[in-house]
N, C-alpha and C. Protein backbone atom coordinates (compact mmCIF):
# COMPACT_ATOMS: atom_id res chain seq x y z
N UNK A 1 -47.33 -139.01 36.07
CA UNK A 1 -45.92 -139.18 35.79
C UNK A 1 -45.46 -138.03 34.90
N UNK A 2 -44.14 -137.60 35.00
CA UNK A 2 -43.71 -136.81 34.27
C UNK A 2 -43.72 -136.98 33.08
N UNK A 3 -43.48 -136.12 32.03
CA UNK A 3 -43.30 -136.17 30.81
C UNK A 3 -41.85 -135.70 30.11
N UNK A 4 -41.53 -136.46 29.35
CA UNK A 4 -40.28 -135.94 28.72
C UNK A 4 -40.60 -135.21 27.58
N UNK A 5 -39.41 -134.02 27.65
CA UNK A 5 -39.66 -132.85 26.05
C UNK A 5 -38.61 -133.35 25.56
N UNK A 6 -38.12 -132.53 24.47
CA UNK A 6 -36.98 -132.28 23.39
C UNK A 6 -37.14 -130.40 23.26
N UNK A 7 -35.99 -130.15 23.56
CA UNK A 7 -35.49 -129.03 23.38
C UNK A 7 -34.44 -128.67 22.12
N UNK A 8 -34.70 -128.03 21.12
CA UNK A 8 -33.57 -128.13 20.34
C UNK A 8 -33.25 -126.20 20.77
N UNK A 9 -31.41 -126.68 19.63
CA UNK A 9 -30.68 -125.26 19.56
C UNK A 9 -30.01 -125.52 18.77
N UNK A 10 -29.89 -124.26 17.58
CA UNK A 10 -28.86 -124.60 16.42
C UNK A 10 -28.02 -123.46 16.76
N UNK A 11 -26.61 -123.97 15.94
CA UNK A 11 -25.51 -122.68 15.72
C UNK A 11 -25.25 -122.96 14.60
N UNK A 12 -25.37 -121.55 13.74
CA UNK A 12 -25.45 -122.02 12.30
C UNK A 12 -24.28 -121.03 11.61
N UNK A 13 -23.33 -121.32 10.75
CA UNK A 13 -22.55 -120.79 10.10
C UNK A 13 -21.22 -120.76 11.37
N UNK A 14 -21.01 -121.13 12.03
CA UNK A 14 -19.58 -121.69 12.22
C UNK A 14 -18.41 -122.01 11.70
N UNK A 15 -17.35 -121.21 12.09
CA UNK A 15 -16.23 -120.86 10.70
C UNK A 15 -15.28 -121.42 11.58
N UNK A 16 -15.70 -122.96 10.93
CA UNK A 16 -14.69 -124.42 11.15
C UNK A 16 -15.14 -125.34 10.22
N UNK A 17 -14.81 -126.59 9.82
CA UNK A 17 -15.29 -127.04 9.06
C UNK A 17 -15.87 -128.15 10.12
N UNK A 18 -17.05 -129.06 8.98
CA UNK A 18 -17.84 -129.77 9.81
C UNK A 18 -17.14 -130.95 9.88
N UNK A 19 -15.87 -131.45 9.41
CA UNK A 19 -15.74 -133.12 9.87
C UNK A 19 -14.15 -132.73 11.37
N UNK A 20 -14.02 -131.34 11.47
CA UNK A 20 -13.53 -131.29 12.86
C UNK A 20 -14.69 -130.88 14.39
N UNK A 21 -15.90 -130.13 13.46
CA UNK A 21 -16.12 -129.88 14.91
C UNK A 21 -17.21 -131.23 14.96
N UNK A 22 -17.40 -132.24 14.04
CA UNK A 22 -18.33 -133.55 14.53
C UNK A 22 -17.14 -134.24 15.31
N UNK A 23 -15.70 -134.30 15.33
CA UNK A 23 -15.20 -135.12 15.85
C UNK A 23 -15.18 -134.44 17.76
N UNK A 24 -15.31 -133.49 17.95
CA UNK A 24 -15.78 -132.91 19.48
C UNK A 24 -17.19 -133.08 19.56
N UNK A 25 -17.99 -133.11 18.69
CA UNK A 25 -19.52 -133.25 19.50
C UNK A 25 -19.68 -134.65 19.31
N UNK A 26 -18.96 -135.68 18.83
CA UNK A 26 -19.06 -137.08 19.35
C UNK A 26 -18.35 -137.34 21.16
N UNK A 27 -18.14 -136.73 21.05
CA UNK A 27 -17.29 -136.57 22.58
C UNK A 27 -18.48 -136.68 23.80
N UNK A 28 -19.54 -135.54 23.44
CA UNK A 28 -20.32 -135.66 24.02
C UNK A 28 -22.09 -136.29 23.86
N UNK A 29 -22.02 -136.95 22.75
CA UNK A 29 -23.21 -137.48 22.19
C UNK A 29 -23.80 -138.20 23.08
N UNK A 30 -24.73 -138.29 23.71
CA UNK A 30 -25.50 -139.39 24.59
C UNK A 30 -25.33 -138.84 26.13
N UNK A 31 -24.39 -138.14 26.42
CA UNK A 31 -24.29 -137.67 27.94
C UNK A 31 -25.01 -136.57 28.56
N UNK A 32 -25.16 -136.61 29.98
CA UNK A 32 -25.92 -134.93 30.96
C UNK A 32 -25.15 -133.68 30.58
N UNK A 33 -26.17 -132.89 30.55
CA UNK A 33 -25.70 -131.46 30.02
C UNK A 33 -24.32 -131.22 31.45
N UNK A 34 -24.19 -131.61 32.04
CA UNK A 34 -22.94 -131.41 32.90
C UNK A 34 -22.19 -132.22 32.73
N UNK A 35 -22.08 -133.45 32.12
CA UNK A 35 -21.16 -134.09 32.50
C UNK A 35 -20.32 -133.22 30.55
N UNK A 36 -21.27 -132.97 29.67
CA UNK A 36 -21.06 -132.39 28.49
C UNK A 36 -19.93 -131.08 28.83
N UNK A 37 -20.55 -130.28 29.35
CA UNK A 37 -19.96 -129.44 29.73
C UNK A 37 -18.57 -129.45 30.67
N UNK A 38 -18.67 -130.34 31.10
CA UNK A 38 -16.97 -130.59 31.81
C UNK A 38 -16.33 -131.04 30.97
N UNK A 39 -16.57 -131.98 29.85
CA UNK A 39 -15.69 -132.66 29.09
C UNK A 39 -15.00 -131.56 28.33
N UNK A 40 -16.26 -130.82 27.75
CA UNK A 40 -15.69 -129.67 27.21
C UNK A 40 -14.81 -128.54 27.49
N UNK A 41 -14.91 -128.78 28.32
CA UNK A 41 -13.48 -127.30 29.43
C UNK A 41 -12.22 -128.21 29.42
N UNK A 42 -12.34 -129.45 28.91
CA UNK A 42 -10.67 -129.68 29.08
C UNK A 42 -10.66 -130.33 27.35
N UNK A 43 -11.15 -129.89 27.03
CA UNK A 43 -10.45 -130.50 25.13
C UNK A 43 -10.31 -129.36 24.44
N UNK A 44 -8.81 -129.81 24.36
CA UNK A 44 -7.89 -128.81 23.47
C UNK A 44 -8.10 -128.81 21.94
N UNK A 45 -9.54 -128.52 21.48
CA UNK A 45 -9.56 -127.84 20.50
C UNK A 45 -10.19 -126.88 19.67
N UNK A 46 -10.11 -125.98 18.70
CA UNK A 46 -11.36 -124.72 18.60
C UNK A 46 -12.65 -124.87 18.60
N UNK A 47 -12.80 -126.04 17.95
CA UNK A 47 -14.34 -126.77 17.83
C UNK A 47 -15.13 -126.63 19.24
N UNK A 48 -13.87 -126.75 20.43
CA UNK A 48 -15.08 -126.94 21.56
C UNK A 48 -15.75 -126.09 22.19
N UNK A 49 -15.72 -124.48 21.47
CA UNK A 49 -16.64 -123.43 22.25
C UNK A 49 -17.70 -123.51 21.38
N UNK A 50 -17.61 -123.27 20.15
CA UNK A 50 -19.11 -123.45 19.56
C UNK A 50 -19.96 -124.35 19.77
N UNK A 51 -19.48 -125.89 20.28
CA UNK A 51 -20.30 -126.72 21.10
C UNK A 51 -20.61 -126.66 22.04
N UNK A 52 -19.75 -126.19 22.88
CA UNK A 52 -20.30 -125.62 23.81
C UNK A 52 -21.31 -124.39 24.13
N UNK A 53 -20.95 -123.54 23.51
CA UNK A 53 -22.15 -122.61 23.26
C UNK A 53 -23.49 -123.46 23.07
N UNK A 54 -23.24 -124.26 21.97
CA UNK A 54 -24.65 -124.77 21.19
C UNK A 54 -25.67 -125.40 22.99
N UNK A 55 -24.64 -126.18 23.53
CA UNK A 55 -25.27 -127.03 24.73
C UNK A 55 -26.14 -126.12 25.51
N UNK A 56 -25.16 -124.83 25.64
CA UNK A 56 -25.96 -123.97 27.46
C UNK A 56 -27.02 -122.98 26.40
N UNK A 57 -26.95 -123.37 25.03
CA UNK A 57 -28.35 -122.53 24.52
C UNK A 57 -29.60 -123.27 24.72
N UNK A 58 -28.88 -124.62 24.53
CA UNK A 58 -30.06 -125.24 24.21
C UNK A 58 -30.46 -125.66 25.79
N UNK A 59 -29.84 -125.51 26.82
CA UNK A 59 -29.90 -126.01 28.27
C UNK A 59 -30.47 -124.92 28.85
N UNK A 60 -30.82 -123.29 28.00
CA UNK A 60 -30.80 -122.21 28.84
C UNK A 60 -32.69 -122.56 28.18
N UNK A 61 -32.44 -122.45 26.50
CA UNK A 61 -34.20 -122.43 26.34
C UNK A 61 -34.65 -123.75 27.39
N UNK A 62 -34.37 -124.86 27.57
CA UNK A 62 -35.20 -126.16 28.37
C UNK A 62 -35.34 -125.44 29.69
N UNK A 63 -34.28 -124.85 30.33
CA UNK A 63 -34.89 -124.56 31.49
C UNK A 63 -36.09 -123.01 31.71
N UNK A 64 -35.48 -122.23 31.03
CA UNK A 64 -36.31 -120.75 31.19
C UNK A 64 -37.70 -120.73 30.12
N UNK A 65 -37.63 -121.30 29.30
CA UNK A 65 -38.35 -121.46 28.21
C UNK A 65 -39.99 -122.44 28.50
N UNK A 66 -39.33 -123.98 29.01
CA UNK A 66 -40.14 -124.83 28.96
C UNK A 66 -40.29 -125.30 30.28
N UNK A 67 -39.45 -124.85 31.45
CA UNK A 67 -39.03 -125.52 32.97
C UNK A 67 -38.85 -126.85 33.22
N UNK A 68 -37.82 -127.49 32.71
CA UNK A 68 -37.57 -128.25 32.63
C UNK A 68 -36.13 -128.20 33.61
N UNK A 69 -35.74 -129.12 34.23
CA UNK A 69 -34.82 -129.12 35.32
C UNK A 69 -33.48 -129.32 35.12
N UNK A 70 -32.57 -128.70 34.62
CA UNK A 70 -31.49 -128.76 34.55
C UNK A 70 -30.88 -129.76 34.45
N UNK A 71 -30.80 -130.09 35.75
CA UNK A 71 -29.72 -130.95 36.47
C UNK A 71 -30.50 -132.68 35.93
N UNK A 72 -31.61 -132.85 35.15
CA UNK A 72 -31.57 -134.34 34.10
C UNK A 72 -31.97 -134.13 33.02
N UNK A 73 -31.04 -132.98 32.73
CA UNK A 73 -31.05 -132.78 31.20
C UNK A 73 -30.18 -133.98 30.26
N UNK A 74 -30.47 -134.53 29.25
CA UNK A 74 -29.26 -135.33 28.53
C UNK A 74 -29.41 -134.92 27.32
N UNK A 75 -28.30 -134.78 26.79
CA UNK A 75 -28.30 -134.49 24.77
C UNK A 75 -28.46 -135.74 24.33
N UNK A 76 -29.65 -135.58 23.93
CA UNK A 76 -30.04 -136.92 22.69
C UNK A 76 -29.53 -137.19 21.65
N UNK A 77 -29.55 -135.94 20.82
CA UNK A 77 -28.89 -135.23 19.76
C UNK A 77 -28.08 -134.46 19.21
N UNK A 78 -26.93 -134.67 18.91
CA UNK A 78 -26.27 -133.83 18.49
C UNK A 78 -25.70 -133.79 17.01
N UNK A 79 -25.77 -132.99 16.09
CA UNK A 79 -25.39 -133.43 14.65
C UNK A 79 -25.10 -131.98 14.33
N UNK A 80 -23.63 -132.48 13.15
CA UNK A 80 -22.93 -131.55 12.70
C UNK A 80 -23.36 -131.71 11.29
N UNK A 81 -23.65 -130.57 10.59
CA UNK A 81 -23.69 -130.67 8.93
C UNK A 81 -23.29 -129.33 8.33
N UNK A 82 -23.14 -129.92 7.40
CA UNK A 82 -22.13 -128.72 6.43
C UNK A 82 -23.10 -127.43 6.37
N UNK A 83 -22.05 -126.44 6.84
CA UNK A 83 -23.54 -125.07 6.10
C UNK A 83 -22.50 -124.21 5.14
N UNK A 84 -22.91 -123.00 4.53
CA UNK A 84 -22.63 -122.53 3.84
C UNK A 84 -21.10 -122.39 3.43
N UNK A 85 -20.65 -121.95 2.11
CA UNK A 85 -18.92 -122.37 1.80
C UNK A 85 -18.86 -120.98 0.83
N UNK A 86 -18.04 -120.36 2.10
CA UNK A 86 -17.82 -119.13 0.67
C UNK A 86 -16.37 -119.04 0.23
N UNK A 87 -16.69 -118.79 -1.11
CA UNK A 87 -15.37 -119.06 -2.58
C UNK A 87 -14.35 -117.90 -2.10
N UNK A 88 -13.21 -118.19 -1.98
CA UNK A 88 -12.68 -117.51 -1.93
C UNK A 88 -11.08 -117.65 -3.11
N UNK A 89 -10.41 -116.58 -3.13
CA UNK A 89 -9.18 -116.80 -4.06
C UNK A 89 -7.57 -116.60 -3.14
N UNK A 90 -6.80 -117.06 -3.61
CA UNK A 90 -5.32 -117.10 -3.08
C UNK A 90 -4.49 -117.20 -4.23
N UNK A 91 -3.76 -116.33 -3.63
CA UNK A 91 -2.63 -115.69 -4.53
C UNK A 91 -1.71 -116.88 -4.80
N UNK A 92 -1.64 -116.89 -5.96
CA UNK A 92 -0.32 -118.23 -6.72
C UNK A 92 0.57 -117.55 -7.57
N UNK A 93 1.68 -118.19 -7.93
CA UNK A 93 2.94 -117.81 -8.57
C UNK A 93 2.46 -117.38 -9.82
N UNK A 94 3.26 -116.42 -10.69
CA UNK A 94 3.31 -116.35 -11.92
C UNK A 94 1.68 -115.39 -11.87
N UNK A 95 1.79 -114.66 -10.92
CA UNK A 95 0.15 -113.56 -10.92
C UNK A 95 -1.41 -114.45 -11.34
N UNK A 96 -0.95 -116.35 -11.00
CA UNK A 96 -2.74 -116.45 -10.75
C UNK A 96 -3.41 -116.31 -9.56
N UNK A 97 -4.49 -117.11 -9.09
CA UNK A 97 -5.41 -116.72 -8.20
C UNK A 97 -5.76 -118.09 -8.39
N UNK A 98 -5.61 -119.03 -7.30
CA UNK A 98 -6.29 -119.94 -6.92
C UNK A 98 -7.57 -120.22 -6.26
N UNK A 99 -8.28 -120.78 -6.41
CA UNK A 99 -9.69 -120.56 -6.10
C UNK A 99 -9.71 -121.84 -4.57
N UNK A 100 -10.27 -121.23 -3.75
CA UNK A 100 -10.81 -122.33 -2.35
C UNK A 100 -12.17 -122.01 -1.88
N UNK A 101 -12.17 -122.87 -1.15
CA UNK A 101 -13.62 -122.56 -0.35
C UNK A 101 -13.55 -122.68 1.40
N UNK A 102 -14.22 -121.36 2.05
CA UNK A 102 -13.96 -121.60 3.65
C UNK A 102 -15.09 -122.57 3.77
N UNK A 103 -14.98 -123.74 4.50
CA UNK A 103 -16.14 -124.17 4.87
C UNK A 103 -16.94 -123.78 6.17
N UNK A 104 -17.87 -123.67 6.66
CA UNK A 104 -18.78 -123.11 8.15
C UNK A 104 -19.70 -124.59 7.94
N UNK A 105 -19.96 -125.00 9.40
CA UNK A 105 -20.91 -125.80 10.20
C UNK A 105 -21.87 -125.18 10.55
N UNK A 106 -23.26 -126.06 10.59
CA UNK A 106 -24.29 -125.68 11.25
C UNK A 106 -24.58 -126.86 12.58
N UNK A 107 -24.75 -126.61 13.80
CA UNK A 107 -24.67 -127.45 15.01
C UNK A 107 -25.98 -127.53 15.55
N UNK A 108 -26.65 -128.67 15.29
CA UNK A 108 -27.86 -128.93 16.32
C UNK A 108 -27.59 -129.68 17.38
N UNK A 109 -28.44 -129.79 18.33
CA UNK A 109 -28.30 -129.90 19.77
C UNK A 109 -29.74 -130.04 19.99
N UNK A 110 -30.23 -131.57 20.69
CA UNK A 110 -31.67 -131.72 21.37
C UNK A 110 -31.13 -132.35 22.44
N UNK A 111 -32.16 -131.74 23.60
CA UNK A 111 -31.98 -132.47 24.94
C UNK A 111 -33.06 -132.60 25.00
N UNK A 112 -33.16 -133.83 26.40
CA UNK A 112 -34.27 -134.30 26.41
C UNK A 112 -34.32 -134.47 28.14
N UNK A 113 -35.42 -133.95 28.87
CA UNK A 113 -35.42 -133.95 30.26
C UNK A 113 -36.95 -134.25 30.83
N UNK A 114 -36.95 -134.25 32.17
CA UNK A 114 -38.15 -134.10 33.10
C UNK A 114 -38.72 -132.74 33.05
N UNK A 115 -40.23 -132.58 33.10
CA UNK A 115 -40.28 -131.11 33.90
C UNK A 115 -40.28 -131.47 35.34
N UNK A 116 -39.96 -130.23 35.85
CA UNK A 116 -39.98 -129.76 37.34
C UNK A 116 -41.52 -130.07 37.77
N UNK A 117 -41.49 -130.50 38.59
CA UNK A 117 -42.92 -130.95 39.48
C UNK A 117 -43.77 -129.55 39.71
N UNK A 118 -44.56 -129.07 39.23
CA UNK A 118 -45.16 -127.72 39.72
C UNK A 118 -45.83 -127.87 41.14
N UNK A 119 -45.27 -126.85 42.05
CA UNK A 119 -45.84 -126.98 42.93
C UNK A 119 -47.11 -126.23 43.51
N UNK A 120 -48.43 -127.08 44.32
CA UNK A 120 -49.79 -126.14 44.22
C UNK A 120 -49.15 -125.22 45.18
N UNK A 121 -50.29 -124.24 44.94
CA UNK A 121 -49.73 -123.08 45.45
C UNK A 121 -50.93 -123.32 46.77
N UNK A 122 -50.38 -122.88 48.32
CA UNK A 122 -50.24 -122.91 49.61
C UNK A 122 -51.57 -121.65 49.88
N UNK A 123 -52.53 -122.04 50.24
CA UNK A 123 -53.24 -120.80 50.33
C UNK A 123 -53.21 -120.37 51.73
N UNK A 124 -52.56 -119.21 51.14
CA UNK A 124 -52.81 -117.87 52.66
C UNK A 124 -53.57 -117.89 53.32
N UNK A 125 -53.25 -117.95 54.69
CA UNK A 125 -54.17 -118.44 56.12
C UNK A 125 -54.11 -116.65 56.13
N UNK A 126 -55.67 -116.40 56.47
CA UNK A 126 -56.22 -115.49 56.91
C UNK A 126 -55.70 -114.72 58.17
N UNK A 127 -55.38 -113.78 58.56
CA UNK A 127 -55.18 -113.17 59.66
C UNK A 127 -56.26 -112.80 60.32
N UNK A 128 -56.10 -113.59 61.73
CA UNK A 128 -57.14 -113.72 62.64
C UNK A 128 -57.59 -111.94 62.91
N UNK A 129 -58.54 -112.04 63.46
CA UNK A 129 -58.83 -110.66 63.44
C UNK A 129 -58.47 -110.45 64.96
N UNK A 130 -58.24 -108.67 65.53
CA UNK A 130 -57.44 -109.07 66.32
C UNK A 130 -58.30 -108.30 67.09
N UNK A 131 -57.79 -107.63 68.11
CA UNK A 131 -59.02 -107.52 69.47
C UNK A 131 -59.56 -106.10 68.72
N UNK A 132 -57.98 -105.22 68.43
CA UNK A 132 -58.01 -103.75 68.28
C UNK A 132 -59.37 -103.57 66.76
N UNK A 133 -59.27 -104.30 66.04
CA UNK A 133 -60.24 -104.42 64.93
C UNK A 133 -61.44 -104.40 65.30
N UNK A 134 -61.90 -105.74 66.12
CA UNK A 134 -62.93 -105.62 66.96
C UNK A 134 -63.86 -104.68 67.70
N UNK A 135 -63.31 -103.96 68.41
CA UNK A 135 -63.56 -102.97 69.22
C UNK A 135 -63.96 -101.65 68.44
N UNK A 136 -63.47 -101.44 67.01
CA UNK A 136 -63.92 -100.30 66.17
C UNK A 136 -64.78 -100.41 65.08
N UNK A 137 -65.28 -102.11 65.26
CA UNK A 137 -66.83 -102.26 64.61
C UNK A 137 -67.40 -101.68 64.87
């Protein structure tokens, strides 16, 4: 019987914050890397290319990487967490400098699939020997 893997893929430092782009990768939590990927071509919002990215990375290592079959791939996993926040300042009245922070996401992504059945390899039938061979023994 086949065996199931886990494939992971991170995207790390994503310049969005993490409680918009977890609300698009709940979208696709639990579903086939295709049915993921369609959802994603029609939601209108920035969050959904970096998830998307994250999916066909992690769909490109399962298949080229480990051969694992595409087409029953499912995301097991998907989790958004905060990554790095750099300080930044903005200009306020009266010449201060307000202090903020950009926030960036880090995006994991595990799928989990079949491998591909390896197939034995067919051994090459010999070529009969032919008359002309014969004759120049």
């Amino acid at each position: 019987m086949a065996e199931q893997l886990t494939v992971r893929s991170y995207a790390k430092g994503v310049d969005q914050a993490p409680r918009k782009v977890s609300l698009v990768a709940a979208l696709v939590r639990n579903r086939t890397v295709a049915d993921a990927l369609v959802i994603l071509e029609h939601v209108p919002k920035r969050a959904s290319l970096p998830v998307k990215k994250a999916i066909e990375s992690a769909k490109a290592n399962a298949t080229n990487t480990h051969g694992l079959d595409g087409k029953t791939l499912v995301i097991s996993t998907i989790s958004v967490t905060v990554g790095t926040r750099l300080k930044r300042f903005k200009p306020a009245s009266r010449g201060r400098a307000l202090p903020f922070q950009k926030k960036t996401s880090n995006i994991l992504v595990e799928v989990t699939g079949v491998e591909k059945p390896k197939k034995k390899p067919v051994a090459a039938a010999k070529p009969a020997e032919t008359a002309e061979k014969k004759e120049s023994k």
